[in-house]
Protein backbone atom coordinates (compact mmCIF):
# COMPACT_ATOMS: atom_id res chain seq x y z
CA UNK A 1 -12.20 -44.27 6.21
CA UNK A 2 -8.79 -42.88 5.93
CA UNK A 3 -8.18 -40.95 2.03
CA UNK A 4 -4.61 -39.38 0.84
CA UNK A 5 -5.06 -36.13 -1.08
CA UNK A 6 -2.90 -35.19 -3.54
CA UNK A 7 -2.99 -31.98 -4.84
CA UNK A 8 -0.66 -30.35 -8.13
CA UNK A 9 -3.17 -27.93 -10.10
CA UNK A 10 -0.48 -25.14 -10.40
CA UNK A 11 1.93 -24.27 -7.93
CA UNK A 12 1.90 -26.01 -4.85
CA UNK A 13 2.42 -29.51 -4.51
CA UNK A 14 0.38 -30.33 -1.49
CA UNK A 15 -0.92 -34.13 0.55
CA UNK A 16 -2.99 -34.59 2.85
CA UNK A 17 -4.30 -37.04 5.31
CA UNK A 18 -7.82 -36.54 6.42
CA UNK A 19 -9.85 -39.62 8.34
CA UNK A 20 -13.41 -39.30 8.12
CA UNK A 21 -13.93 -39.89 11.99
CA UNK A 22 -11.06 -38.00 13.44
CA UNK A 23 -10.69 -35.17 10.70
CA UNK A 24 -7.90 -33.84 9.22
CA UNK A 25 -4.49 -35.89 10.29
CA UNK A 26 -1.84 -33.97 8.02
CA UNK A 27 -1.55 -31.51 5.63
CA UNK A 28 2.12 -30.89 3.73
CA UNK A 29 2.15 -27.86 1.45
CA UNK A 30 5.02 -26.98 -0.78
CA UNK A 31 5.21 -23.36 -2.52
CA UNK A 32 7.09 -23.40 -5.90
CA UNK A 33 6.95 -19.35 -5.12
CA UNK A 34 11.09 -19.66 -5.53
CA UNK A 35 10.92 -21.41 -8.48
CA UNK A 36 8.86 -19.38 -10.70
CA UNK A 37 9.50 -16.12 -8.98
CA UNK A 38 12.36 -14.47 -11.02
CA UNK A 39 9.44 -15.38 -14.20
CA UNK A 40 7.43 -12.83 -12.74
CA UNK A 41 4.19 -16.25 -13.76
CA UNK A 42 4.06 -19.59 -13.23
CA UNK A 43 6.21 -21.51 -16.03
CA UNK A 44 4.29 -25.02 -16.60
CA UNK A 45 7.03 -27.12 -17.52
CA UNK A 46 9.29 -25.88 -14.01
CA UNK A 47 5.77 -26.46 -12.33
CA UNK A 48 5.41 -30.05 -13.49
CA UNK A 49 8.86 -30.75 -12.95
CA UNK A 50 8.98 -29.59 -9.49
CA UNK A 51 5.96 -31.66 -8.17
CA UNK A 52 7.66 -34.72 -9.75
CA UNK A 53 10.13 -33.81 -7.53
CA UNK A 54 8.28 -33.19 -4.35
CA UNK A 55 5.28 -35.30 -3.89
CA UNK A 56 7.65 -38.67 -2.66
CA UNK A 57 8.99 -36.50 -0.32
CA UNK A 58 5.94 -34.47 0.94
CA UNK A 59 4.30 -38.41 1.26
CA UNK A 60 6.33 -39.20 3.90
CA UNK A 61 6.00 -35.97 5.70
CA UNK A 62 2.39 -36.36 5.62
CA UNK A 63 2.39 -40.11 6.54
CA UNK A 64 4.73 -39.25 9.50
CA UNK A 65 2.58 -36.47 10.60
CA UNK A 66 -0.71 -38.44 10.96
CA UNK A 67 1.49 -41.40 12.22
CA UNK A 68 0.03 -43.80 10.01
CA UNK A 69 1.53 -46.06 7.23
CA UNK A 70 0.38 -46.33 3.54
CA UNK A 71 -1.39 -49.83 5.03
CA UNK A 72 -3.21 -48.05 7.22
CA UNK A 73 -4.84 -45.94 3.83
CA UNK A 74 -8.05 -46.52 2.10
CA UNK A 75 -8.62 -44.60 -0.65
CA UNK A 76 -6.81 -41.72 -2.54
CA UNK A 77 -7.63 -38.37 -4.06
CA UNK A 78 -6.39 -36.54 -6.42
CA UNK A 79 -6.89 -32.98 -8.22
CA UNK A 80 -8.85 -33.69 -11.93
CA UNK A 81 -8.75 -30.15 -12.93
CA UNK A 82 -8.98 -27.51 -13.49
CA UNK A 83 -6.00 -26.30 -14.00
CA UNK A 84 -2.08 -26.49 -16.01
CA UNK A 85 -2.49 -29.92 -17.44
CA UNK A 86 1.08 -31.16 -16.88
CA UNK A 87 1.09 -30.36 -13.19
CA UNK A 88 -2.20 -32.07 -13.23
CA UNK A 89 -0.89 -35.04 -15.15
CA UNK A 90 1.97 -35.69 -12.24
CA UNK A 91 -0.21 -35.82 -9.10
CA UNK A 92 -2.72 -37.99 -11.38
CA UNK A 93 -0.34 -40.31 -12.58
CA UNK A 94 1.29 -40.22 -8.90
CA UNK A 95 -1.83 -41.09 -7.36
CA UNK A 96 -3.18 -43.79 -10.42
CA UNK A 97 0.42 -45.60 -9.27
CA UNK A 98 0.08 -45.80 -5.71
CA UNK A 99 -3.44 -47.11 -5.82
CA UNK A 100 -2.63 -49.72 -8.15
CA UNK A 101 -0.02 -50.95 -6.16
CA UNK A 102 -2.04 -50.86 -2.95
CA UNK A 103 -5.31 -51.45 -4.04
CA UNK A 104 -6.94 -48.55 -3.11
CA UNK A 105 -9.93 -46.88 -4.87
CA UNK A 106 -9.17 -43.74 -6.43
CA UNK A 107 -11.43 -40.52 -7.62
CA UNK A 108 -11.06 -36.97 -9.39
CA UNK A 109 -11.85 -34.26 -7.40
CA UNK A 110 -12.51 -31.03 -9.04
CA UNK A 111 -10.50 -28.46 -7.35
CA UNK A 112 -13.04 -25.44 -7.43
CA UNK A 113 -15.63 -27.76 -5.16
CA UNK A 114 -12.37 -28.72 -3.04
CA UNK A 115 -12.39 -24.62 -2.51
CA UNK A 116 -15.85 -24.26 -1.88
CA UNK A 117 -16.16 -27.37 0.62
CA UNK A 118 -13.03 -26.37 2.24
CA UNK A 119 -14.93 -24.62 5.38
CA UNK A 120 -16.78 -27.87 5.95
CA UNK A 121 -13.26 -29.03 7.75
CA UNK A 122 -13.26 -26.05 9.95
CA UNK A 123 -15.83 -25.65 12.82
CA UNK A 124 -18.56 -24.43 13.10
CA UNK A 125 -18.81 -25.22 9.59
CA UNK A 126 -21.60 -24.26 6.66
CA UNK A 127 -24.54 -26.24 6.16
CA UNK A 128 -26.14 -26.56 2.74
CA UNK A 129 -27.60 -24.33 1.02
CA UNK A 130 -25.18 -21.35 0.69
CA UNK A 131 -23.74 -18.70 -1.46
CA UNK A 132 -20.25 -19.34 -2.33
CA UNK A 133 -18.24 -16.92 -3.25
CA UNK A 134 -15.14 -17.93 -4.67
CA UNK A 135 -12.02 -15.49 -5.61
CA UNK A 136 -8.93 -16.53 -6.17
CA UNK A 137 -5.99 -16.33 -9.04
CA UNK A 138 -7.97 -17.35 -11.41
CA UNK A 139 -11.40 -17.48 -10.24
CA UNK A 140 -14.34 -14.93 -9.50
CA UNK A 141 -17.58 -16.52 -8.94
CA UNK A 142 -20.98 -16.59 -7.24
CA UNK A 143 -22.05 -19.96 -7.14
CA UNK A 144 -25.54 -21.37 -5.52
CA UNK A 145 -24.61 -23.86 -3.51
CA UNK A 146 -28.00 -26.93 -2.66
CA UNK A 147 -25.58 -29.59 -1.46
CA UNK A 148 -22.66 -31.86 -3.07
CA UNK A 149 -22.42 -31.94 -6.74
CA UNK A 150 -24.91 -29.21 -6.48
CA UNK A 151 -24.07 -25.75 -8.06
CA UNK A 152 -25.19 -22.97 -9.89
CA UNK A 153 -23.30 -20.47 -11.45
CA UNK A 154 -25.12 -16.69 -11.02
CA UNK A 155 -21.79 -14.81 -11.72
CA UNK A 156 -18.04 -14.30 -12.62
CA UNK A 157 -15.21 -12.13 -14.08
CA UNK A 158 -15.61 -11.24 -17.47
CA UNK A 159 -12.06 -10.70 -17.56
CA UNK A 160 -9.14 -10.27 -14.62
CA UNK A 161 -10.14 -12.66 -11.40
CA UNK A 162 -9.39 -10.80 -8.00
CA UNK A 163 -6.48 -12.07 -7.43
CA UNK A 164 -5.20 -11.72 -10.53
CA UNK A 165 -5.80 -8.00 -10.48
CA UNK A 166 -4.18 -7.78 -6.71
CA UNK A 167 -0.83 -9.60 -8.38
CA UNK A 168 -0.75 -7.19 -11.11
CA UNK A 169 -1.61 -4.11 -8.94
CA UNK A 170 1.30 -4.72 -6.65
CA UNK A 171 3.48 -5.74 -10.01
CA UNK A 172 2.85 -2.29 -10.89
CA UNK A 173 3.83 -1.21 -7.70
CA UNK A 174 7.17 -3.36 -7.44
CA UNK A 175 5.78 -5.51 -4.64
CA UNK A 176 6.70 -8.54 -6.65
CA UNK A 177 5.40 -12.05 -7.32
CA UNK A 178 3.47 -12.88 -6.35
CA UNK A 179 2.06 -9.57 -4.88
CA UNK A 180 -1.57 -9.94 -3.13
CA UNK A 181 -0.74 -10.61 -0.05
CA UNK A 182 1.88 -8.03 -0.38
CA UNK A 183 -0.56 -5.61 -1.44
CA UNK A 184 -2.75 -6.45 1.48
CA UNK A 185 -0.24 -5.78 4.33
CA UNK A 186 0.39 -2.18 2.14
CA UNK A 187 -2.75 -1.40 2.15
CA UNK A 188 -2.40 -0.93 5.90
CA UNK A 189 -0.53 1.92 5.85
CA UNK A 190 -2.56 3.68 3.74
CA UNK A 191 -6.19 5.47 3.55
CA UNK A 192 -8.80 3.50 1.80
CA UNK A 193 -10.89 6.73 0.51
CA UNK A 194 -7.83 8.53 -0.70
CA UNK A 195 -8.33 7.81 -4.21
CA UNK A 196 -11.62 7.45 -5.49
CA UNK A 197 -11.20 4.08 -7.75
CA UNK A 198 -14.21 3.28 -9.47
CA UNK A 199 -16.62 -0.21 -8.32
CA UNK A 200 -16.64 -1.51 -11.77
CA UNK A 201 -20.27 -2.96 -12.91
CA UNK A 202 -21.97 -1.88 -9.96
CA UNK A 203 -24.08 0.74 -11.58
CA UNK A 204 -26.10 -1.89 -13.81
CA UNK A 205 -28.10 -4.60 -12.49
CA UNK A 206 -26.31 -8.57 -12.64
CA UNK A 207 -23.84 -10.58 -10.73
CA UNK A 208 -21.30 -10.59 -13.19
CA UNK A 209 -17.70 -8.94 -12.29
CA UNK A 210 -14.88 -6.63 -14.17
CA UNK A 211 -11.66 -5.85 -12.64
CA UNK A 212 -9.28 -5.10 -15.73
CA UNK A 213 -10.50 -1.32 -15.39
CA UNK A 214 -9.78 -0.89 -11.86
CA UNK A 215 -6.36 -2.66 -12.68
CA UNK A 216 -5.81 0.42 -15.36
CA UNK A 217 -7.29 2.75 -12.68
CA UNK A 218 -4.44 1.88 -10.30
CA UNK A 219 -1.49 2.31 -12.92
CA UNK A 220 -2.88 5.61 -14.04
CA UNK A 221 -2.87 6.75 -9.82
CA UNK A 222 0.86 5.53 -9.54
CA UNK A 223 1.98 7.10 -12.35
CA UNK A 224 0.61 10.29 -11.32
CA UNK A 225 2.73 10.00 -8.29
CA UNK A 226 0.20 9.24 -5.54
CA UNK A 227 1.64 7.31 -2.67
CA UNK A 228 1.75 3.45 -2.65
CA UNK A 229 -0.27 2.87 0.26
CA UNK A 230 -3.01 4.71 -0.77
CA UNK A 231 -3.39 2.93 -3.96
CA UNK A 232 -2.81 -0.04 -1.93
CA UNK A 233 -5.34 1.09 0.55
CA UNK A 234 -7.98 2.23 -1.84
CA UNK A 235 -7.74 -0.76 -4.37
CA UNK A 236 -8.08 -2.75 -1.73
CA UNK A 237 -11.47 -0.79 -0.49
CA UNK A 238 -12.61 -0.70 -4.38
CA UNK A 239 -12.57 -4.64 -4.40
CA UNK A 240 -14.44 -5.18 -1.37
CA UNK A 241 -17.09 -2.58 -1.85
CA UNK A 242 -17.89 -4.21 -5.44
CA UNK A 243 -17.72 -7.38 -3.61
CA UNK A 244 -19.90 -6.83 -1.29
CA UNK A 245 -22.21 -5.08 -4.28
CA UNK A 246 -22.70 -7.94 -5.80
CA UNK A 247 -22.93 -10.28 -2.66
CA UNK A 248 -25.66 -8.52 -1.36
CA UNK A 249 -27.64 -9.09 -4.94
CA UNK A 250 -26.80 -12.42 -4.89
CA UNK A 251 -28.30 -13.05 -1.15
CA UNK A 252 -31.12 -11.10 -1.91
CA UNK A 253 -31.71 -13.48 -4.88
CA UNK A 254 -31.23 -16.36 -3.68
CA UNK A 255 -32.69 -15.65 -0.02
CA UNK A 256 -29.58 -17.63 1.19
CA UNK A 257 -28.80 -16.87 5.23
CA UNK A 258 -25.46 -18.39 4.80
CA UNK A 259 -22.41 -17.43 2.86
CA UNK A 260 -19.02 -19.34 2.35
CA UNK A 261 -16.10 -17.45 1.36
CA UNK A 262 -13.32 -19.07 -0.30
CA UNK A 263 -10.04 -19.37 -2.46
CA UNK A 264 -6.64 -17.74 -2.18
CA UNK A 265 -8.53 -13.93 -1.56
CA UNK A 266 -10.37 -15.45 1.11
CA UNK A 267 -7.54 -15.07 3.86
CA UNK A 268 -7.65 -11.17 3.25
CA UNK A 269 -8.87 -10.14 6.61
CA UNK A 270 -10.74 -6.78 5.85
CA UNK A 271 -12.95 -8.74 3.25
CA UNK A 272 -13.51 -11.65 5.86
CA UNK A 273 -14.43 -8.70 8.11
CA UNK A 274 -16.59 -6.99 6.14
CA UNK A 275 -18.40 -10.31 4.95
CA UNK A 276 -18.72 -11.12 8.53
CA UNK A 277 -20.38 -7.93 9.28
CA UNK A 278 -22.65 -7.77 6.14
CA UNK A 279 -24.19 -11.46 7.11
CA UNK A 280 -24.43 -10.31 11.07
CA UNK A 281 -26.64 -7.39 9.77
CA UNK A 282 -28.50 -10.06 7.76
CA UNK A 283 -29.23 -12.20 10.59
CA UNK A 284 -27.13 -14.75 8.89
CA UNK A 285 -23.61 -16.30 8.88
CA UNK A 286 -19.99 -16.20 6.76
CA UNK A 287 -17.69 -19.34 6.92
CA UNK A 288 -14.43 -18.98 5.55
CA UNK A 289 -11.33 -21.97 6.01
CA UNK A 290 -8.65 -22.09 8.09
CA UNK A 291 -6.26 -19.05 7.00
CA UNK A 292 -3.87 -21.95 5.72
CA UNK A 293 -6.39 -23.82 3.69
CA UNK A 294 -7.01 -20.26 1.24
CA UNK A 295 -4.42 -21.13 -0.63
CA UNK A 296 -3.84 -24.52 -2.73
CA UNK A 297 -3.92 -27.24 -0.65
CA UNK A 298 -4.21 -31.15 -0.83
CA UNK A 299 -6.82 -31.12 2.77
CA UNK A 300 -9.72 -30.10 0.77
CA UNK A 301 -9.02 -32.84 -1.89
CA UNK A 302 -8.87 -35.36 0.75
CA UNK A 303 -12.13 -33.80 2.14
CA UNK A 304 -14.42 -34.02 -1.01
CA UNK A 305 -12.91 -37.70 -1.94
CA UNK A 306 -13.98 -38.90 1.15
CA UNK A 307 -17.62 -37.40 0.59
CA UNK A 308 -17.35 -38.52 -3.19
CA UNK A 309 -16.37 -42.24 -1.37
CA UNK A 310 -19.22 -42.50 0.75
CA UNK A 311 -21.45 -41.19 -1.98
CA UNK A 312 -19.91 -44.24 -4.42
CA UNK A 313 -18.80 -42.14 -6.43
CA UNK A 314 -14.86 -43.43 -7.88
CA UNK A 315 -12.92 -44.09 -11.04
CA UNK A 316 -13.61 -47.10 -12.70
CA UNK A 317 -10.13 -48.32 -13.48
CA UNK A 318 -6.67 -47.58 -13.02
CA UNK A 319 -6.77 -45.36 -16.57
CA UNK A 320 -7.02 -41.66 -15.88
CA UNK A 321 -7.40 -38.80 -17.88
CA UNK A 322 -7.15 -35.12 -16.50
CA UNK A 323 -9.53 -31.83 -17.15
CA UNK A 324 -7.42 -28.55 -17.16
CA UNK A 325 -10.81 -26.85 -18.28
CA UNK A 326 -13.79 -28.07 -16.25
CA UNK A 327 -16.41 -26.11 -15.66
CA UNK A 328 -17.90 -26.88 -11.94
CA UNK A 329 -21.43 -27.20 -13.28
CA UNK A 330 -20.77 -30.23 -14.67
CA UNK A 331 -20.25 -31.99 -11.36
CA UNK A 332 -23.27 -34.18 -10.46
């Protein structure tokens, strides 16, 4: 079976190709980073606007890279939610069109389980169960992980995500927008136990997270003058250290031997190296996707319609309705 994946949750306007015998065929990615940029945030209308714009063209691309035609299709997915509900509206609509005038079955993928199953199209990949953990924008969670549709929720941010506080660090810092990755390559230059940020909620027992105060903690640093890279540096060391806090917990609860790392955070590489060697010590293993799959993309849509598919699991008309809040335990 050969499934198109469209993806417009936020940002990027992404399709995808992926054939369930010969994996993924094409995968066309378009950052509206330019467009919202000079915002210092996304702006939903501009967002909506510009995937209108550039899913046509990023269809072609994608059909041309897994040299195949739309006959040649079976199925299409398309991001449900979460996320800003015109930009979900335009891929859904885009998607609802296409299949209606080919035929083709269509189905809602949640875009937090496209995250989490993302590794599965990378090899070696995870087998089920794991321990997710997913960190992104606008995401920080633990999530038990039995098998598809499966998941449990043990923990998340009770306020900033992790990369939400990495943006706003390096806002403060004048990296720009958006600033993570920014951040990240600062951090570099810099000493990681310079500055002695605090691990917020490690000192009480749960899985739950709080970033907002180590957000404060690095404005109150800059603005006594120390230097950028060591903020940079030991931020970056504060967020993996209460990571890894509350990763171990969550292994030790679970008695998982396998942990998947995902979302736009997970292409930091001192976390992925730090995960890698906390799950070696464990006698266990960390999967993370492709470096280009972190981020937004339309390949793990593709990926969990297909399994949806061959589970019979689809949308029962041509109507559609989108979800820009959709909590992932709901999935069956």
């Amino acid at each position: 079976m050969r499934v198109l994946g469209i993806e417009t949750s936020c940002d990027e306007t992404a399709v995808a190709v992926y054939d369930t015998e010969r994996g993924l065929l094409a995968n066309q990615i378009h950052s509206q980073t330019a467009v919202h940029a000079r915002f210092g945030g996304v702006v939903p209308e501009l967002a909506a606007r510009d995937h209108v714009l550039k899913l046509p063209q990023l269809l072609r691309a994608a059909l041309a890279d897994a040299d195949c035609s739309l006959a040649e299709i079976d199925a299409v997915g398309y991001t449900q939610g979460p996320g800003l509900q015109g930009a979900l509206m335009t891929g859904a609509a885009f998607a609802k069109g296409l299949a209606a005038a080919r035929g083709w079955p269509t189905i809602g993928v949640h875009h937090l389980e496209g995250h989490i199953l993302a590794p599965l199209l990378d090899r070696p990949s995870p087998e089920f169960p794991f321990l997710a953990l997913l960190v992104s924008g606008g995401h920080t969670q633990l999530i038990a992980v039995q098998g598809l549709g499966e998941y449990a929720l043990l923990g998340e941010s009770i306020d900033d995500a992790v990369g939400e506080a990495f943006d706003k660090s390096a806002k403060l810092m004048g990296l720009g927008y958006p600033g993570g990755a920014a951040l990240s390559d600062l951090a570099q230059q810099g000493r990681g136990d310079a500055i002695a940020f605090p691990r917020p909620m490690t000192d009480r027992p749960g899985l739950d997270f709080s970033f907002s105060g180590l957000k404060t903690a690095v404005s109150l640093a800059i603005a006594q003058g120390q230097p950028h890279a060591d903020v940079a540096a030991s931020f970056e060391q504060a967020v993996i250290d209460t990571l890894v806090v509350k990763i171990t917990r969550a292994l030790n609860q679970t008695g998982f031997t396998r942990l998947v790392l995902a979302g736009g955070v997970a292409a930091n590489r001192p976390l992925r190296a730090r995960l890698a060697a906390l799950m070696a010590a464990r006698g266990g293993a960390a999967f993370y996707p492709p470096t280009a799959l972190c981020t937004d993309n339309a390949a793990m849509i593709a990926l969990v319609a297909a399994l949806r598919l061959a589970n019979q699991d689809r949308d029962a008309d041509t109507t559609f309705s989108v979800r820009p809040r959709w909590p992932l335990t709901e999935l069956s």
